[in-house]
Protein backbone atom coordinates (compact mmCIF):
# COMPACT_ATOMS: atom_id res chain seq x y z
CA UNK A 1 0.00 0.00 0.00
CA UNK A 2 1.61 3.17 -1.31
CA UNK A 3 0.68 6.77 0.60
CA UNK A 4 -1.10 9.11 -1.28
CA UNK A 5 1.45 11.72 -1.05
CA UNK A 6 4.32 9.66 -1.65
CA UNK A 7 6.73 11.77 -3.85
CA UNK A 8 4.40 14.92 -3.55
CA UNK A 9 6.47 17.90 -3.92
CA UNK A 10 4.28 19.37 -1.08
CA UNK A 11 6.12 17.36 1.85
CA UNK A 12 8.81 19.40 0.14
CA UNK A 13 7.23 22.65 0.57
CA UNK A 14 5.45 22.19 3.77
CA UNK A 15 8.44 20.63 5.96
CA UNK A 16 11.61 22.03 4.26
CA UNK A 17 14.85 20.51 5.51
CA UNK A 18 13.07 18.35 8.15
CA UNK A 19 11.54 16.63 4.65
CA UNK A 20 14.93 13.82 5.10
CA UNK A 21 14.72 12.97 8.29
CA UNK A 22 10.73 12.93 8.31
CA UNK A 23 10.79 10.24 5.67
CA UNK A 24 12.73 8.16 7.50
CA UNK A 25 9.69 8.66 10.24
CA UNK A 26 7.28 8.17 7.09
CA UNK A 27 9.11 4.50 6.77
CA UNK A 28 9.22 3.34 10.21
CA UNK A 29 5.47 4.29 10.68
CA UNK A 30 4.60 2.45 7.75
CA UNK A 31 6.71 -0.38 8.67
CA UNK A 32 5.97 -0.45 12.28
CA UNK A 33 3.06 1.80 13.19
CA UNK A 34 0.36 -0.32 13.11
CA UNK A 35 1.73 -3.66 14.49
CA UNK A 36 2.76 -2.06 17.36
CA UNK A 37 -0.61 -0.07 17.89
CA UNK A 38 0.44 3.94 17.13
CA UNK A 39 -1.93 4.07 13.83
CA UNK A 40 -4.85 2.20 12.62
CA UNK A 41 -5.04 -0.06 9.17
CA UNK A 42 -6.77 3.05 7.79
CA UNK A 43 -3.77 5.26 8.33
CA UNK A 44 -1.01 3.37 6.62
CA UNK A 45 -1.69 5.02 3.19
CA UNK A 46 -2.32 8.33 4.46
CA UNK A 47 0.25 8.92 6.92
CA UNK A 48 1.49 12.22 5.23
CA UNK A 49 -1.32 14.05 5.03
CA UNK A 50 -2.88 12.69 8.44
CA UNK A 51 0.05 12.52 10.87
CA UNK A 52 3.12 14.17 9.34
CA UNK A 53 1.76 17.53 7.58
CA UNK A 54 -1.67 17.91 9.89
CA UNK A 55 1.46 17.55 12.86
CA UNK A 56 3.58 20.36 11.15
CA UNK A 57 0.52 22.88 11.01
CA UNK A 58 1.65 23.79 14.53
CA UNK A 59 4.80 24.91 13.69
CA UNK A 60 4.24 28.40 12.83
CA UNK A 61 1.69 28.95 15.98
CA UNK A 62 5.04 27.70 17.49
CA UNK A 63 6.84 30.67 16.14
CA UNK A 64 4.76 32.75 16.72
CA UNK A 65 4.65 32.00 20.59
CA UNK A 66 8.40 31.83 20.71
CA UNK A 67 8.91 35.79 19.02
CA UNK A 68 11.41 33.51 16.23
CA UNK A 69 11.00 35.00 12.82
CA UNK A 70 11.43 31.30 10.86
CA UNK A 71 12.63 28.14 11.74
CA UNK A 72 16.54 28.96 12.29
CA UNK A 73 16.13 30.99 14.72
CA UNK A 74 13.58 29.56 16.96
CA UNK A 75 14.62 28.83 20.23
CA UNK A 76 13.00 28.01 23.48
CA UNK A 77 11.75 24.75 25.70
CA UNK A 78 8.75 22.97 24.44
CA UNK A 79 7.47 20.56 25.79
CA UNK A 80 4.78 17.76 23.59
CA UNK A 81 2.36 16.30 26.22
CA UNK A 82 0.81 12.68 25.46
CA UNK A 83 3.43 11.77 22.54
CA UNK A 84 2.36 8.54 21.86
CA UNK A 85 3.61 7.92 17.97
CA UNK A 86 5.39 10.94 18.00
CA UNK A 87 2.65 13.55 17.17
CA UNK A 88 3.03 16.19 17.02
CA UNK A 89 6.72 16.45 18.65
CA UNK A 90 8.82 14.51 16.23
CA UNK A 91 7.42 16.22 13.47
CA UNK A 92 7.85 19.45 15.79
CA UNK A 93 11.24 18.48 16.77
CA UNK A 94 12.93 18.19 12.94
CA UNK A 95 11.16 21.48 11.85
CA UNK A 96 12.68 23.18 14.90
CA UNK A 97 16.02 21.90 15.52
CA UNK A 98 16.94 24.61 17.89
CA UNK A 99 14.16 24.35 20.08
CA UNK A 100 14.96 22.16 23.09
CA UNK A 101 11.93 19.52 23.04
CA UNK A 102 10.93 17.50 25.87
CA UNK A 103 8.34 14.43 24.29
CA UNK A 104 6.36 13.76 27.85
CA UNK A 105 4.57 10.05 27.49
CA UNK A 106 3.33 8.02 30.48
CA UNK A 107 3.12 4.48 28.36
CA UNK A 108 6.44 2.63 28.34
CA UNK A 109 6.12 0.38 24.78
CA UNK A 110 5.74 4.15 23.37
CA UNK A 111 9.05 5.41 24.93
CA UNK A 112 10.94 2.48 23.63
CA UNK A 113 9.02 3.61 20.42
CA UNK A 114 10.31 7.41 20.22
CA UNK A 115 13.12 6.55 22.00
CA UNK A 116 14.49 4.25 18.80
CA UNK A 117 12.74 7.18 16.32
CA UNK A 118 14.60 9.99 18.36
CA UNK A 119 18.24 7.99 17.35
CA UNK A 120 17.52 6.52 13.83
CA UNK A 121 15.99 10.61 13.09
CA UNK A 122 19.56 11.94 14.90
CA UNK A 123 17.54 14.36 16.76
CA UNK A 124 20.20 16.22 19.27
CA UNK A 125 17.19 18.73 20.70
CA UNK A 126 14.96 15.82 22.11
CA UNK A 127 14.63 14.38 25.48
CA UNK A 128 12.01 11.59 26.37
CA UNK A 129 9.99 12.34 30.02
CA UNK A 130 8.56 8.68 30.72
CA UNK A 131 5.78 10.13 32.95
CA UNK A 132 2.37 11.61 33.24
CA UNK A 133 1.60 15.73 32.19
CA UNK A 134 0.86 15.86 36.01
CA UNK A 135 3.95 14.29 37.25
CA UNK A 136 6.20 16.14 34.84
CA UNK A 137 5.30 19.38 36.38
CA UNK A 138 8.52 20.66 39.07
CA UNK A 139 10.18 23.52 40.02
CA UNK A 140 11.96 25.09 36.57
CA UNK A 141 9.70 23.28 34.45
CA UNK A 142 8.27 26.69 32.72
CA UNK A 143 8.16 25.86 29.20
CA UNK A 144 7.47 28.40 26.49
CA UNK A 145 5.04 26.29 25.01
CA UNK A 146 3.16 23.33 25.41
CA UNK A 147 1.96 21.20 22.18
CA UNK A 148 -0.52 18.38 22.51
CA UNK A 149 -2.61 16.37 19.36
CA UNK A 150 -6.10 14.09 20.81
CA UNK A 151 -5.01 13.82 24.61
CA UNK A 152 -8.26 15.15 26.41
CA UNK A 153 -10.41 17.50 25.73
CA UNK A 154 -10.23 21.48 26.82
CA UNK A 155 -12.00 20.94 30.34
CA UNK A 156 -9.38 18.44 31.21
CA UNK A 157 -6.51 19.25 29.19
CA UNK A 158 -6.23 22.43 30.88
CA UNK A 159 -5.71 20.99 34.16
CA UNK A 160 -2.45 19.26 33.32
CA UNK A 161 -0.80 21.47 30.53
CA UNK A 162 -1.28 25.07 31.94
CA UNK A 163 0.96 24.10 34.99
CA UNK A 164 3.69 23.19 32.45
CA UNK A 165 3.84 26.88 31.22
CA UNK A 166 5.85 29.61 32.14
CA UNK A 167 3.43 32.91 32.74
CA UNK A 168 3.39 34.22 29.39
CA UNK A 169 4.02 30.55 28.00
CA UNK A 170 1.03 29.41 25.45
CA UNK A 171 -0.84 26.05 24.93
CA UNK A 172 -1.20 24.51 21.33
CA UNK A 173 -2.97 21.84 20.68
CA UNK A 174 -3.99 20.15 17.77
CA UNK A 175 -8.02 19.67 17.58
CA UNK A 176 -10.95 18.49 15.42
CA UNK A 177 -14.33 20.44 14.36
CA UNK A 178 -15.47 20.12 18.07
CA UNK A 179 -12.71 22.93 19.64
CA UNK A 180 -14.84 25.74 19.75
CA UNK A 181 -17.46 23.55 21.62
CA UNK A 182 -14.70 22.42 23.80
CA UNK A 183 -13.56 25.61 24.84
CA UNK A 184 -17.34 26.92 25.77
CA UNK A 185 -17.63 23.66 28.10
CA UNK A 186 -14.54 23.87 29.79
CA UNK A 187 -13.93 27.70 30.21
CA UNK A 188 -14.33 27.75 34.25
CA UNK A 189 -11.29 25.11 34.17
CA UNK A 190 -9.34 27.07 31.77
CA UNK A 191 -9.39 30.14 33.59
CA UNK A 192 -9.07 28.50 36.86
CA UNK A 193 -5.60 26.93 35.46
CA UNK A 194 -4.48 30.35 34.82
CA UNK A 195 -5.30 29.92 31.28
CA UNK A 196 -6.29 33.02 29.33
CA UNK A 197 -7.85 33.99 25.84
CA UNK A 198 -8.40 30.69 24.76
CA UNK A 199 -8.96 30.66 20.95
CA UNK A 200 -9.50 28.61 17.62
CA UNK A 201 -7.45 29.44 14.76
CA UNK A 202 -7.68 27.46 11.64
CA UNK A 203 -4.14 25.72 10.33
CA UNK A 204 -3.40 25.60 6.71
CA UNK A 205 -1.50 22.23 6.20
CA UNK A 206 -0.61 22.25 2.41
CA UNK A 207 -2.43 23.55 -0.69
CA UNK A 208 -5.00 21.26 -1.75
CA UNK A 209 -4.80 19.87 2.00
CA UNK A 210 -8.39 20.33 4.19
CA UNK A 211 -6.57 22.65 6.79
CA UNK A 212 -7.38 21.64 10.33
CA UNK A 213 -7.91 23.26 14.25
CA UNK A 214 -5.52 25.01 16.75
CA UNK A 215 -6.62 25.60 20.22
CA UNK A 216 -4.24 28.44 21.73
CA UNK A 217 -4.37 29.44 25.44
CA UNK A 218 -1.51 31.54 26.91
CA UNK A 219 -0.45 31.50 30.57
CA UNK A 220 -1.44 34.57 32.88
């Protein structure tokens, strides 16, 4: 089963130097992704669009939180809560390779899992945090920005990300149609995590590409 995009010169456009190193990703996933339980049968010939580019829609709300003009230059700590397969912080990790990025997953067959991905990619800027979002949270932790993709929603999500954040910091998560609806139900647990102006933006992921959701909530 071949991927849709396979040869596309939009993983080209979209992911720019990370493009190498995120096809060796591409391979393992479709090699290994589904035996060991990070994607479903449906995935395996649309792992581009679905995981890979909808993962690197985040990067420039990245940017944007961090003050960095393009990729180069960004710089910060970031930290990706609920990693599982690696979205989106692998995908975030290559695009930004001077942002320090800490992947934070409690489930141990998915460490071993980034943990190999994180060595065959040669990703220097990664560290793997075998523990829950709660448990992860200690004195110095202050990240600039926090990135999730399908952990929880809003009303919960809150609760264990916003404590990750340095004031100022800002949540990004990845979400589906629902995150508007999300936010209105769980806007007494943002604000009581110290979250603030919690928005939806819509993230272009390549031309042609349905673009998908972006919660963003910055830290009072």
């Amino acid at each position: 089963m071949t991927d849709q995009l396979e040869g596309s010169p939009l993983i080209a456009e979209v992911l720019g130097p990370a493009a190498e190193p995120l096809a060796k990703f591409h391979a393992k996933l479709e090699k290994e992704g589904e035996p060991r339980g990070l994607i479903g049968p449906r995935d395996v010939d649309i792992l581009w669009e679905r995981h890979i580019l909808n993962s690197a829609a985040v990067v420039p709300f990245i940017l944007e939180a961090l003050g960095a003009k393009d990729r180069e230059s960004a710089t910060g700590r970031l930290a990706d809560v609920g990693s599982g397969g690696g979205f989106p912080g692998i995908i975030v990790a290559a695009c930004l390779p001077n942002v320090k990025v800490s992947l934070i997953e409690p489930m141990e067959r998915r460490v071993d899992w980034l943990s190999e991905v994180v060595v065959e990619l040669g990703l220097k800027n990664v560290r793997i945090v075998h523990a829950r979002a709660e448990d992860a949270v200690k004195p110095g932790a202050g990240f600039d920005v926090v990135t999730c993709r399908a952990v929880a929603p809003m009303r919960k999500l809150a609760g264990f990300t916003m404590p990750l954040l340095r004031p100022g910091g800002r949540l990004v998560a990845l979400k589906g149609k629902s995150a508007q609806a999300e936010i209105d139900k769980g806007m007494k647990l943002i604000l009581r995590a110290k979250g603030v102006n919690p928005r939806v933006v819509e993230a272009p992921v390549a031309d042609g590409l349905e673009s998908t959701h972006v919660v963003l909530v910055d830290k009072k």
